[in-house]
C-alpha atoms as a PDB file:
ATOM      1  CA  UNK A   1     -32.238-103.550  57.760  1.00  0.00           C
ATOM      2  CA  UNK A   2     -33.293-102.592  61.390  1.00  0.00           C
ATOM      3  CA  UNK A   3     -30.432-100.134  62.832  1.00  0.00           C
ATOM      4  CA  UNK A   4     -29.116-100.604  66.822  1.00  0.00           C
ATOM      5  CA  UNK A   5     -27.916 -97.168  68.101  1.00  0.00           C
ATOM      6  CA  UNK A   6     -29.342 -97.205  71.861  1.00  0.00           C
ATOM      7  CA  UNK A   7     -26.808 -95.536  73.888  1.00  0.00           C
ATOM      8  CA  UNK A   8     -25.545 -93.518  70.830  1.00  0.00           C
ATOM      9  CA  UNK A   9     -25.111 -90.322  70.193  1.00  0.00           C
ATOM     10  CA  UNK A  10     -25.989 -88.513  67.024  1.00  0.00           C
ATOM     11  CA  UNK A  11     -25.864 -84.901  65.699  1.00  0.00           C
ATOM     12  CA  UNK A  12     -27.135 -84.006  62.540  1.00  0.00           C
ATOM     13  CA  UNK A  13     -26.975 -80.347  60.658  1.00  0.00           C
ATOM     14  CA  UNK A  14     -29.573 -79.133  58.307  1.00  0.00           C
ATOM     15  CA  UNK A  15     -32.021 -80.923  60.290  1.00  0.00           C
ATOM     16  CA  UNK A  16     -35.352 -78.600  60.541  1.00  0.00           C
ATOM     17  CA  UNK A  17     -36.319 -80.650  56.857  1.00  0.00           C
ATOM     18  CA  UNK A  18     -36.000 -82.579  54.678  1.00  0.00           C
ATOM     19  CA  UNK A  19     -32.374 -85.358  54.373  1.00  0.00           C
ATOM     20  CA  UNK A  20     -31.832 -84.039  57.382  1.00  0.00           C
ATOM     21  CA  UNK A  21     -34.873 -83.907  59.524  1.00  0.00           C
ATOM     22  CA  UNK A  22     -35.602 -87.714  58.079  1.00  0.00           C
ATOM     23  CA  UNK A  23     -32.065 -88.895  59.384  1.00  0.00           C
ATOM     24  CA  UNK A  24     -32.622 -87.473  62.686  1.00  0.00           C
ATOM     25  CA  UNK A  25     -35.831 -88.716  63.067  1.00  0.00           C
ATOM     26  CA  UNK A  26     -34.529 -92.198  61.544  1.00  0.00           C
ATOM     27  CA  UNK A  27     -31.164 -92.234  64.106  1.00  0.00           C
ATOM     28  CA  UNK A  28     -33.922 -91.534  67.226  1.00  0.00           C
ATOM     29  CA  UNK A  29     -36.145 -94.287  65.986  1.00  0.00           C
ATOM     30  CA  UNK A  30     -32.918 -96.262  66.474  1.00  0.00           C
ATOM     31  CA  UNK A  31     -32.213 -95.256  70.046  1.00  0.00           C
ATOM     32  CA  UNK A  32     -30.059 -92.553  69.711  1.00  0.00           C
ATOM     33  CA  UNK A  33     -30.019 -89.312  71.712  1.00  0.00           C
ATOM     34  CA  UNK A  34     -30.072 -87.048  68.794  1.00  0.00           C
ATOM     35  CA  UNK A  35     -28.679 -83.205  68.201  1.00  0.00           C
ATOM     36  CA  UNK A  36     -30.739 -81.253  65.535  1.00  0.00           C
ATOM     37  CA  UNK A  37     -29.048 -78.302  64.343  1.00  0.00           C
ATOM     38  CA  UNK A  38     -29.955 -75.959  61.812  1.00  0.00           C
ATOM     39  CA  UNK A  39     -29.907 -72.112  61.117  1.00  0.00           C
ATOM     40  CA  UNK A  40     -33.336 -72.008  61.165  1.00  0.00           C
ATOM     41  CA  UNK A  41     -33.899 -71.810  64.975  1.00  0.00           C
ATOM     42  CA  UNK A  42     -38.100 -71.555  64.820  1.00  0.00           C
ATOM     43  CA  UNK A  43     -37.751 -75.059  62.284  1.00  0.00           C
ATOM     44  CA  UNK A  44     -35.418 -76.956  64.342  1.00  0.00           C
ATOM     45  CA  UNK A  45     -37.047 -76.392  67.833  1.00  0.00           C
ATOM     46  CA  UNK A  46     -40.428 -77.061  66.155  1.00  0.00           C
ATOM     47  CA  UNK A  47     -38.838 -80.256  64.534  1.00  0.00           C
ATOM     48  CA  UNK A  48     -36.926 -81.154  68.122  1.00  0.00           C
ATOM     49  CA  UNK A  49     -40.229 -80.850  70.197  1.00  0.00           C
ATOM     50  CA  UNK A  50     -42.243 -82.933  67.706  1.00  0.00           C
ATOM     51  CA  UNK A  51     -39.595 -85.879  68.269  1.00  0.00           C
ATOM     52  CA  UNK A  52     -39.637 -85.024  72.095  1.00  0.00           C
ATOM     53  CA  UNK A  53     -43.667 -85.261  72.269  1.00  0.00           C
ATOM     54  CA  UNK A  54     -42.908 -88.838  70.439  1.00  0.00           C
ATOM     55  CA  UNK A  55     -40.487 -89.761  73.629  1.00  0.00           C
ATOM     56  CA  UNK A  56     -37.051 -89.830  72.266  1.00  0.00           C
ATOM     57  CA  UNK A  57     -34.231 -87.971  73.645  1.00  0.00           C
ATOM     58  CA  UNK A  58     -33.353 -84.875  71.490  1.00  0.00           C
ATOM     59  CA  UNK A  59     -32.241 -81.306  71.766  1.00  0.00           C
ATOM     60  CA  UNK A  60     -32.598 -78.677  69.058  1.00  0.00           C
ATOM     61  CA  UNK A  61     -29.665 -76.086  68.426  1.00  0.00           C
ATOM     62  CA  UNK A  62     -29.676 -73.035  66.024  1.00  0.00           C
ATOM     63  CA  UNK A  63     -26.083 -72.985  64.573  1.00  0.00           C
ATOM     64  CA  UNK A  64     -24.511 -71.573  61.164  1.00  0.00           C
ATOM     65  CA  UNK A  65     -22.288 -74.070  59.975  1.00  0.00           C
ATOM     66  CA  UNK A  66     -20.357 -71.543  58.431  1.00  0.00           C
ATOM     67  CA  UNK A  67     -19.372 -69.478  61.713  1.00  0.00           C
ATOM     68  CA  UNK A  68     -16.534 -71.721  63.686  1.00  0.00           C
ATOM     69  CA  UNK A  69     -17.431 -70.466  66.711  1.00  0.00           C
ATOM     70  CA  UNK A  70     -20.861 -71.324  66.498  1.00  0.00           C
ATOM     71  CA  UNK A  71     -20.107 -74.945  65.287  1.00  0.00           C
ATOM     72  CA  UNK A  72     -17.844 -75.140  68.421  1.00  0.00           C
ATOM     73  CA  UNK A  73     -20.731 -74.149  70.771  1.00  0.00           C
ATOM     74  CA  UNK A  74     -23.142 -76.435  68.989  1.00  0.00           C
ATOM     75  CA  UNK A  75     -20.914 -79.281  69.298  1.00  0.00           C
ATOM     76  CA  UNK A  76     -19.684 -78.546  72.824  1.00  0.00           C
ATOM     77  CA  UNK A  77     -23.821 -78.387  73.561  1.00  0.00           C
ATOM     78  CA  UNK A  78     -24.385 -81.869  72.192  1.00  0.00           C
ATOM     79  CA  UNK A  79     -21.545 -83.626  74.103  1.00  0.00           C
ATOM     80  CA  UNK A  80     -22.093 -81.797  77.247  1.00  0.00           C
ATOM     81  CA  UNK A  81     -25.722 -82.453  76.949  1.00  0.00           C
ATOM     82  CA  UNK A  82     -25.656 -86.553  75.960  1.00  0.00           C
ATOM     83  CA  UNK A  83     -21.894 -87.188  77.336  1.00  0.00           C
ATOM     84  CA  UNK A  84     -20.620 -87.501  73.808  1.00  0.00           C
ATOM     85  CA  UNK A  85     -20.677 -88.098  70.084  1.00  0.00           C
ATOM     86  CA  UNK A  86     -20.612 -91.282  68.299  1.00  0.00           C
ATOM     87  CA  UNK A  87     -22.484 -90.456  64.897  1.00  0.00           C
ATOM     88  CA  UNK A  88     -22.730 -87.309  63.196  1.00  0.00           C
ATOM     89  CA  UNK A  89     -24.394 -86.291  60.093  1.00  0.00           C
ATOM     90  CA  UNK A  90     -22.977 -83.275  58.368  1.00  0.00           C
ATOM     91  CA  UNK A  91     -25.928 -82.480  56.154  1.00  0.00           C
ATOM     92  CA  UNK A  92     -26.491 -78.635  56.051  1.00  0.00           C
ATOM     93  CA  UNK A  93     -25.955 -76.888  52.960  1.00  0.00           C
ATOM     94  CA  UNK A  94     -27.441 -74.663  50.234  1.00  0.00           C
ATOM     95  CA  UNK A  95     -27.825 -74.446  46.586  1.00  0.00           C
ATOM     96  CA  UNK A  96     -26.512 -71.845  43.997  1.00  0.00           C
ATOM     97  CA  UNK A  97     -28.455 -69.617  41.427  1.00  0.00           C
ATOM     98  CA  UNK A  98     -27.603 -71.283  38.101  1.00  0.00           C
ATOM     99  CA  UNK A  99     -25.657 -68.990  35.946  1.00  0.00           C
ATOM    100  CA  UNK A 100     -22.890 -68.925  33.221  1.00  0.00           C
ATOM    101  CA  UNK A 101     -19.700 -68.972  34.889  1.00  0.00           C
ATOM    102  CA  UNK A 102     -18.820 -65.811  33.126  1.00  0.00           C
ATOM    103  CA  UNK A 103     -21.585 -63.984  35.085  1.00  0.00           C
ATOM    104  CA  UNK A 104     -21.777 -65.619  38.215  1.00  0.00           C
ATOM    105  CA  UNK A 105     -22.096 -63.223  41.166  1.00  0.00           C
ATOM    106  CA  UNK A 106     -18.534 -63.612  43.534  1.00  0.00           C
ATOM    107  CA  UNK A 107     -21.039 -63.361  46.481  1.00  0.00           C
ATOM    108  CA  UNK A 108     -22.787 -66.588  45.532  1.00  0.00           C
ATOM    109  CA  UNK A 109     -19.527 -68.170  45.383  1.00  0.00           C
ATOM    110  CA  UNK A 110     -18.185 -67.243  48.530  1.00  0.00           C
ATOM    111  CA  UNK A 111     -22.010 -67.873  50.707  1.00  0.00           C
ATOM    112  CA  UNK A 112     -22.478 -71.620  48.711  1.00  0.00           C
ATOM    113  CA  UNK A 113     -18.216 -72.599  49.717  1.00  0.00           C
ATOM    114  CA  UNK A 114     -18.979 -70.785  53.321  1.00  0.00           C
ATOM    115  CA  UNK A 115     -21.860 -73.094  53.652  1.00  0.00           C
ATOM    116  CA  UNK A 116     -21.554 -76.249  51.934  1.00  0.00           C
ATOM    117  CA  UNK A 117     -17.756 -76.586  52.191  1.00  0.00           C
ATOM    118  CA  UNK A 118     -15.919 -74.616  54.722  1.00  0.00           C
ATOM    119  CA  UNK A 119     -19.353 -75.536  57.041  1.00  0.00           C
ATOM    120  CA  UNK A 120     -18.334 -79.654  56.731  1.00  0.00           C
ATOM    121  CA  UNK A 121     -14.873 -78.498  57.541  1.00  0.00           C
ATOM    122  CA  UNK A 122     -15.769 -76.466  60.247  1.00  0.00           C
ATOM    123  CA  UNK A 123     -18.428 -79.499  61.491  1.00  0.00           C
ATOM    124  CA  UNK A 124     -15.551 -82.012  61.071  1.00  0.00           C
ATOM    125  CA  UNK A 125     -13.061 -80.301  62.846  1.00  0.00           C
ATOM    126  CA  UNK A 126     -15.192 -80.102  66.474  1.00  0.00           C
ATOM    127  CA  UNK A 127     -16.519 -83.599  65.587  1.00  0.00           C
ATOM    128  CA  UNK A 128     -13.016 -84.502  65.349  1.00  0.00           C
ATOM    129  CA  UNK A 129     -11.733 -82.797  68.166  1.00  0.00           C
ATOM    130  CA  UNK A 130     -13.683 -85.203  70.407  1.00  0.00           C
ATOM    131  CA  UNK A 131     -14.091 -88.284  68.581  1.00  0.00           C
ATOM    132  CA  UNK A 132     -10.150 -88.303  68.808  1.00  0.00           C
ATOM    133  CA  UNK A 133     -10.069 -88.899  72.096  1.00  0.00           C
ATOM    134  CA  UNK A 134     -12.773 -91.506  72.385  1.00  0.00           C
ATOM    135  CA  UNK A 135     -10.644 -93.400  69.676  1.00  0.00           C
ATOM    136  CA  UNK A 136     -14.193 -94.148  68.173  1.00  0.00           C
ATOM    137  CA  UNK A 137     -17.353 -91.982  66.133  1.00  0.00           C
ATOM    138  CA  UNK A 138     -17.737 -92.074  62.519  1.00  0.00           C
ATOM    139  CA  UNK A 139     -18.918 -89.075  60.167  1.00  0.00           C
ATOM    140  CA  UNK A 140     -20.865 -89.013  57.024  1.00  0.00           C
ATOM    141  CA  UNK A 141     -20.729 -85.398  54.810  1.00  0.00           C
ATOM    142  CA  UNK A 142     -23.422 -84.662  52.717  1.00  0.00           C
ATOM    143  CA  UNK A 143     -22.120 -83.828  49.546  1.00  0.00           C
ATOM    144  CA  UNK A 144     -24.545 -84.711  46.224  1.00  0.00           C
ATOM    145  CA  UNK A 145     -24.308 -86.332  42.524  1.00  0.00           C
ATOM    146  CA  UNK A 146     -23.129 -82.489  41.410  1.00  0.00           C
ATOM    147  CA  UNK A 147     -19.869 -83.980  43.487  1.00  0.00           C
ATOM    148  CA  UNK A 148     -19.372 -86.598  41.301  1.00  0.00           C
ATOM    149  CA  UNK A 149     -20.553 -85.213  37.790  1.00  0.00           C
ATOM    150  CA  UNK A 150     -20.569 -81.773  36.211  1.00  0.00           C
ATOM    151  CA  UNK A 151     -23.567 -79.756  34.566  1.00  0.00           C
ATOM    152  CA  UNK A 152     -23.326 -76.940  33.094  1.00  0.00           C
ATOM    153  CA  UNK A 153     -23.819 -73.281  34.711  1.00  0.00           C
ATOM    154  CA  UNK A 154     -23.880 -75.169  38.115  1.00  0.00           C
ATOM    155  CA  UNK A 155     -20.170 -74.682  38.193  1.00  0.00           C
ATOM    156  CA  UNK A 156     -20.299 -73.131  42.288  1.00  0.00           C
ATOM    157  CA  UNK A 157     -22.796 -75.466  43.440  1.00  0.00           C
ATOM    158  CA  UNK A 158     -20.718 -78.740  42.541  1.00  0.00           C
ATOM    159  CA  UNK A 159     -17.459 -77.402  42.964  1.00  0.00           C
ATOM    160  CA  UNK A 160     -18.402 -77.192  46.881  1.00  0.00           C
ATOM    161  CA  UNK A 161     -19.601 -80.299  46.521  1.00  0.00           C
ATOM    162  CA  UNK A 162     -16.611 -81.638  44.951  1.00  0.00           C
ATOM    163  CA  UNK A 163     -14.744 -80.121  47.502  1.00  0.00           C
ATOM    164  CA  UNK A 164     -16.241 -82.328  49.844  1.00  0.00           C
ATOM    165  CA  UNK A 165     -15.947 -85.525  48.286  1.00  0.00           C
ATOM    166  CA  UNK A 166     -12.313 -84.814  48.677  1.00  0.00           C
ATOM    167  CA  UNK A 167     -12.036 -83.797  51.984  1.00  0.00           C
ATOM    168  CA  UNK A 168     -14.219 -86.716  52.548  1.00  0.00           C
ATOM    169  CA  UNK A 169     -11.307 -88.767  51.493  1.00  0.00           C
ATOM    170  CA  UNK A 170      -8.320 -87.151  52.801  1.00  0.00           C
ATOM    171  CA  UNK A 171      -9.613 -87.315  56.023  1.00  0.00           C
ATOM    172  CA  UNK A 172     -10.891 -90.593  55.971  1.00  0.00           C
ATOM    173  CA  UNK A 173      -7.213 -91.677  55.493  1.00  0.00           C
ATOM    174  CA  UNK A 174      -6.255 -89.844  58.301  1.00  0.00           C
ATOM    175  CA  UNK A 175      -8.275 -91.008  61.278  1.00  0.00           C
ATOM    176  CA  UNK A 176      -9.170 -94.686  60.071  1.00  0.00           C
ATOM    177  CA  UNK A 177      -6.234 -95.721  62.194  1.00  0.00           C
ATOM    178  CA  UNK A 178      -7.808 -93.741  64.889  1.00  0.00           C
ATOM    179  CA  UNK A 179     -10.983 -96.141  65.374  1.00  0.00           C
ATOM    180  CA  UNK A 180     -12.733 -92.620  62.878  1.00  0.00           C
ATOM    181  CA  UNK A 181     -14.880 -93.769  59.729  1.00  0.00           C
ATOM    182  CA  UNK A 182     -15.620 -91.052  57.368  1.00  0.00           C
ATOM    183  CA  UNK A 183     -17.741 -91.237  54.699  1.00  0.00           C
ATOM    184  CA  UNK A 184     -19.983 -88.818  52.082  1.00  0.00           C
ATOM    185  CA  UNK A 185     -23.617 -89.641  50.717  1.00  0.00           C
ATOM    186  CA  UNK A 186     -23.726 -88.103  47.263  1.00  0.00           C
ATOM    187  CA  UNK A 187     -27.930 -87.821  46.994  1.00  0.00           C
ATOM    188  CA  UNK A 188     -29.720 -87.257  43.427  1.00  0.00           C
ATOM    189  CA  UNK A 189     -32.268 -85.471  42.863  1.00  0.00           C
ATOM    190  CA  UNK A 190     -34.616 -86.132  46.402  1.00  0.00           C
ATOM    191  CA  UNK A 191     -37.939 -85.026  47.015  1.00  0.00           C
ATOM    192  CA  UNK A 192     -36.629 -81.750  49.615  1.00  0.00           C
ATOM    193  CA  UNK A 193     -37.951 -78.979  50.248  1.00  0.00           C
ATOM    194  CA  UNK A 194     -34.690 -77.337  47.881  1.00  0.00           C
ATOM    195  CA  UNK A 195     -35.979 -79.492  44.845  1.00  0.00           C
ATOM    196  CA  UNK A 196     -39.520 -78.449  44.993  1.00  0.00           C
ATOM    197  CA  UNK A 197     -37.916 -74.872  44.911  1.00  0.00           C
ATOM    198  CA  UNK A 198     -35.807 -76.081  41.777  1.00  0.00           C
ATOM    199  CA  UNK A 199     -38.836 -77.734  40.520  1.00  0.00           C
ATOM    200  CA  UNK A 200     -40.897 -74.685  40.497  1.00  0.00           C
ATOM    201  CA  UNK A 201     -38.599 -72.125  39.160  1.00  0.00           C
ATOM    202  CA  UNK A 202     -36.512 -73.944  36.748  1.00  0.00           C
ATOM    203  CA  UNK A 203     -39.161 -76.137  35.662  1.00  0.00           C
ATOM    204  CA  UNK A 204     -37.263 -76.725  32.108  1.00  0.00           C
ATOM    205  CA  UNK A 205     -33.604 -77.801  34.002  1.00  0.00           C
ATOM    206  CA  UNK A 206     -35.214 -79.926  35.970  1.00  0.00           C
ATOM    207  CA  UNK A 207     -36.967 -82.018  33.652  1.00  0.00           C
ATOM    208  CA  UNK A 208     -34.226 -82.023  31.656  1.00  0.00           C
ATOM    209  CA  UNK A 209     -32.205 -83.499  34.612  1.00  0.00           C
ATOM    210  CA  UNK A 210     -35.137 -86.355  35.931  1.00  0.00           C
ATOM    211  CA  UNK A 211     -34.671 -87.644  31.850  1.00  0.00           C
ATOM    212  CA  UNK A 212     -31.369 -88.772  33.080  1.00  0.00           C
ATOM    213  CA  UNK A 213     -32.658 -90.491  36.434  1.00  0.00           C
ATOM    214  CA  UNK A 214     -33.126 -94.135  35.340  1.00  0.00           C
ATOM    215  CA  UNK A 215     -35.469 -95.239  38.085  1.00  0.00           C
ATOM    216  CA  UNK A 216     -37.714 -92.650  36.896  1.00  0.00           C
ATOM    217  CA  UNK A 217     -38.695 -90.736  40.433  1.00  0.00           C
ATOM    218  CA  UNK A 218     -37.568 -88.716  42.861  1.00  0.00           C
ATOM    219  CA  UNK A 219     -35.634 -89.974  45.530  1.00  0.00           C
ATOM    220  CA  UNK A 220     -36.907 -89.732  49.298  1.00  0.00           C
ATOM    221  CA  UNK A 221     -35.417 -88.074  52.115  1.00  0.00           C
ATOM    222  CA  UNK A 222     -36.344 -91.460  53.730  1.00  0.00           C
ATOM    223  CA  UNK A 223     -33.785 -93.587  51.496  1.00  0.00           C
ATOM    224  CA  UNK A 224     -31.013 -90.894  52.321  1.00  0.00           C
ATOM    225  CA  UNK A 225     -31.593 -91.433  56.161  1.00  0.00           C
ATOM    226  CA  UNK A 226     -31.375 -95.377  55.314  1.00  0.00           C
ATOM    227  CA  UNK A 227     -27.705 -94.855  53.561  1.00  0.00           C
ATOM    228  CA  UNK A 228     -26.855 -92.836  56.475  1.00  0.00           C
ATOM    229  CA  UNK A 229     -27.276 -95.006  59.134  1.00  0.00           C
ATOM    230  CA  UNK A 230     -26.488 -97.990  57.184  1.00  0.00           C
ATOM    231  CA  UNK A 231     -22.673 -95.766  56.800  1.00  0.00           C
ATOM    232  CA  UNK A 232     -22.816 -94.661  60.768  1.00  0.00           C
ATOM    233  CA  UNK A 233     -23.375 -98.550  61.604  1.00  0.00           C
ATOM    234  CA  UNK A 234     -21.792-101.438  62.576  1.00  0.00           C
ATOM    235  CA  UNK A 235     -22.741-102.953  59.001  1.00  0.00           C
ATOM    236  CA  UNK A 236     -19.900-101.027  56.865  1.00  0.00           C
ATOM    237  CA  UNK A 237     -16.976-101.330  59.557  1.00  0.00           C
ATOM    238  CA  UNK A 238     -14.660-101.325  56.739  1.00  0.00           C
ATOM    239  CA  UNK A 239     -16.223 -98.782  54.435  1.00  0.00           C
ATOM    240  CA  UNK A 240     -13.868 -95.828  54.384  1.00  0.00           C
ATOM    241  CA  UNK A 241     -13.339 -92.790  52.248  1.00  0.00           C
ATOM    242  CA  UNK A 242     -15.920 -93.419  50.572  1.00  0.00           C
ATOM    243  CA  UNK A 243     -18.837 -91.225  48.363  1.00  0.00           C
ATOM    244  CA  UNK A 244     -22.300 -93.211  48.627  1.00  0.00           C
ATOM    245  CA  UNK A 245     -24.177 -92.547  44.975  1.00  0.00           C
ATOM    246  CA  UNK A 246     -27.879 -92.438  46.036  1.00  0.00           C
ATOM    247  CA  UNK A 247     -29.369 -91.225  43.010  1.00  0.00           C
ATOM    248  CA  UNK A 248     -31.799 -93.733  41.073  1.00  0.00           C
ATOM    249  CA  UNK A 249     -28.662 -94.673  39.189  1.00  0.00           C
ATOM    250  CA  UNK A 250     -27.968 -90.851  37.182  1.00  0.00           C
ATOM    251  CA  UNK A 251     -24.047 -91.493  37.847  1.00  0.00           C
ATOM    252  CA  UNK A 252     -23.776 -94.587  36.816  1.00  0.00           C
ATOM    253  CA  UNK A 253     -23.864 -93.602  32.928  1.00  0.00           C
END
């Protein structure tokens, strides 16, 4: 399916690598002007001047998704920069050590929900701000099978992303009758630089996990991009609310 989003505007978080790098790269291959924002400043600049050298029409922005007022700033930069924001991507996020629930350090609780939760809500809430008043935009969270399915001593990790499944919904309710589509991507297990993390120091959890992935691979950050767009498009004008499985088929069991 070739995407049309010339004249668009796009902002994407979590976008120095992996998902989020390939959806950025995919939305500016598509004609978008495109905002990549990440924590990482060195990453994202890199990434943002390797898609400028290629001729399309980016800007890269250090932001913490889990600081308000830097989400404000980084989404006041984007609009003042490209004159608005039709698409956004709300990728960023971070994974949790696994550990018995028992034992599970408070701090890791409260840094995963900072990022991976209260970060969509603080992304949605500038997106939001402005979209409003457009009366147009839509939003896609990035929240992850672990949003749809439990696993033991992952309890943190997949509570934030459960967390955003349902925010996901609630405000998809809300601002559908505003001209607003939001939506959530819930990946499985994708070839990242996170997993190859996962891969190498839990090497026994995650085979344990790819025996449950029925197409037998990882996924690609490439075929994340694809849902992405294919949610931010003119293609799924009445999907709303809802949480995109892209996992090789490990929910569907």
């Amino acid at each position: 399916m070739k995407f049309d989003f010339e004249n668009k505007v796009a902002l994407v978080t979590g976008a120095a690598s992996g998902m989020g790098l390939a959806t950025a790269k995919a939305f500016a291959a598509a004609g978008a002007a495109v905002a990549l924002v990440d924590v990482n400043e060195d990453a994202v600049k890199g990434a943002a001047h390797g898609l400028i050298a290629d001729g399309h029409r980016v800007i890269g922005i250090r932001c913490d998704v889990a600081n308000m007022e830097e989400v404000e700033t980084m989404v006041t930069e984007t609009i003042a920069t490209f004159g608005g924001l039709d698409a956004a991507f709300n990728n960023a996020g971070v994974k949790s050590p696994v550990a018995e629930t028992a034992l599970a350090d408070p701090g890791d609780y409260d840094f995963v929900m900072g990022v991976n939760l209260r970060g969509i809500w603080n992304c949605m809430k500038s997106e939001l701000l402005h979209m409003r008043e457009q009366g147009s935009g839509t939003i896609v969270n990035n929240s992850s099978l672990g949003g749809l399915v439990g696993i033991a001593e992952r309890g943190i990790y997949h509570a934030s992303k459960h967390g955003v499944v349902g925010l996901t919904r609630s405000a998809g309710l809300e601002y559908a009758p505003k001209g607003i589509r939001i939506n959530a991507i819930c990946p499985g297990i994708i070839a990242t630089p996170m997993v190859t993390t996962m891969l190498e120091t839990q090497p026994e959890a995650m085979e344990i996990m790819m025996k449950d992935v029925p197409i037998g691979r990882l996924g690609r950050a490439e075929e994340i991009a694809d849902a992405v767009l294919w949610l931010s498009s003119p293609a799924s004008t009445f999907v709303i609310g809802h949480a995109l499985p892209v996992d090789g088929g490990y929910t569907v069991r």
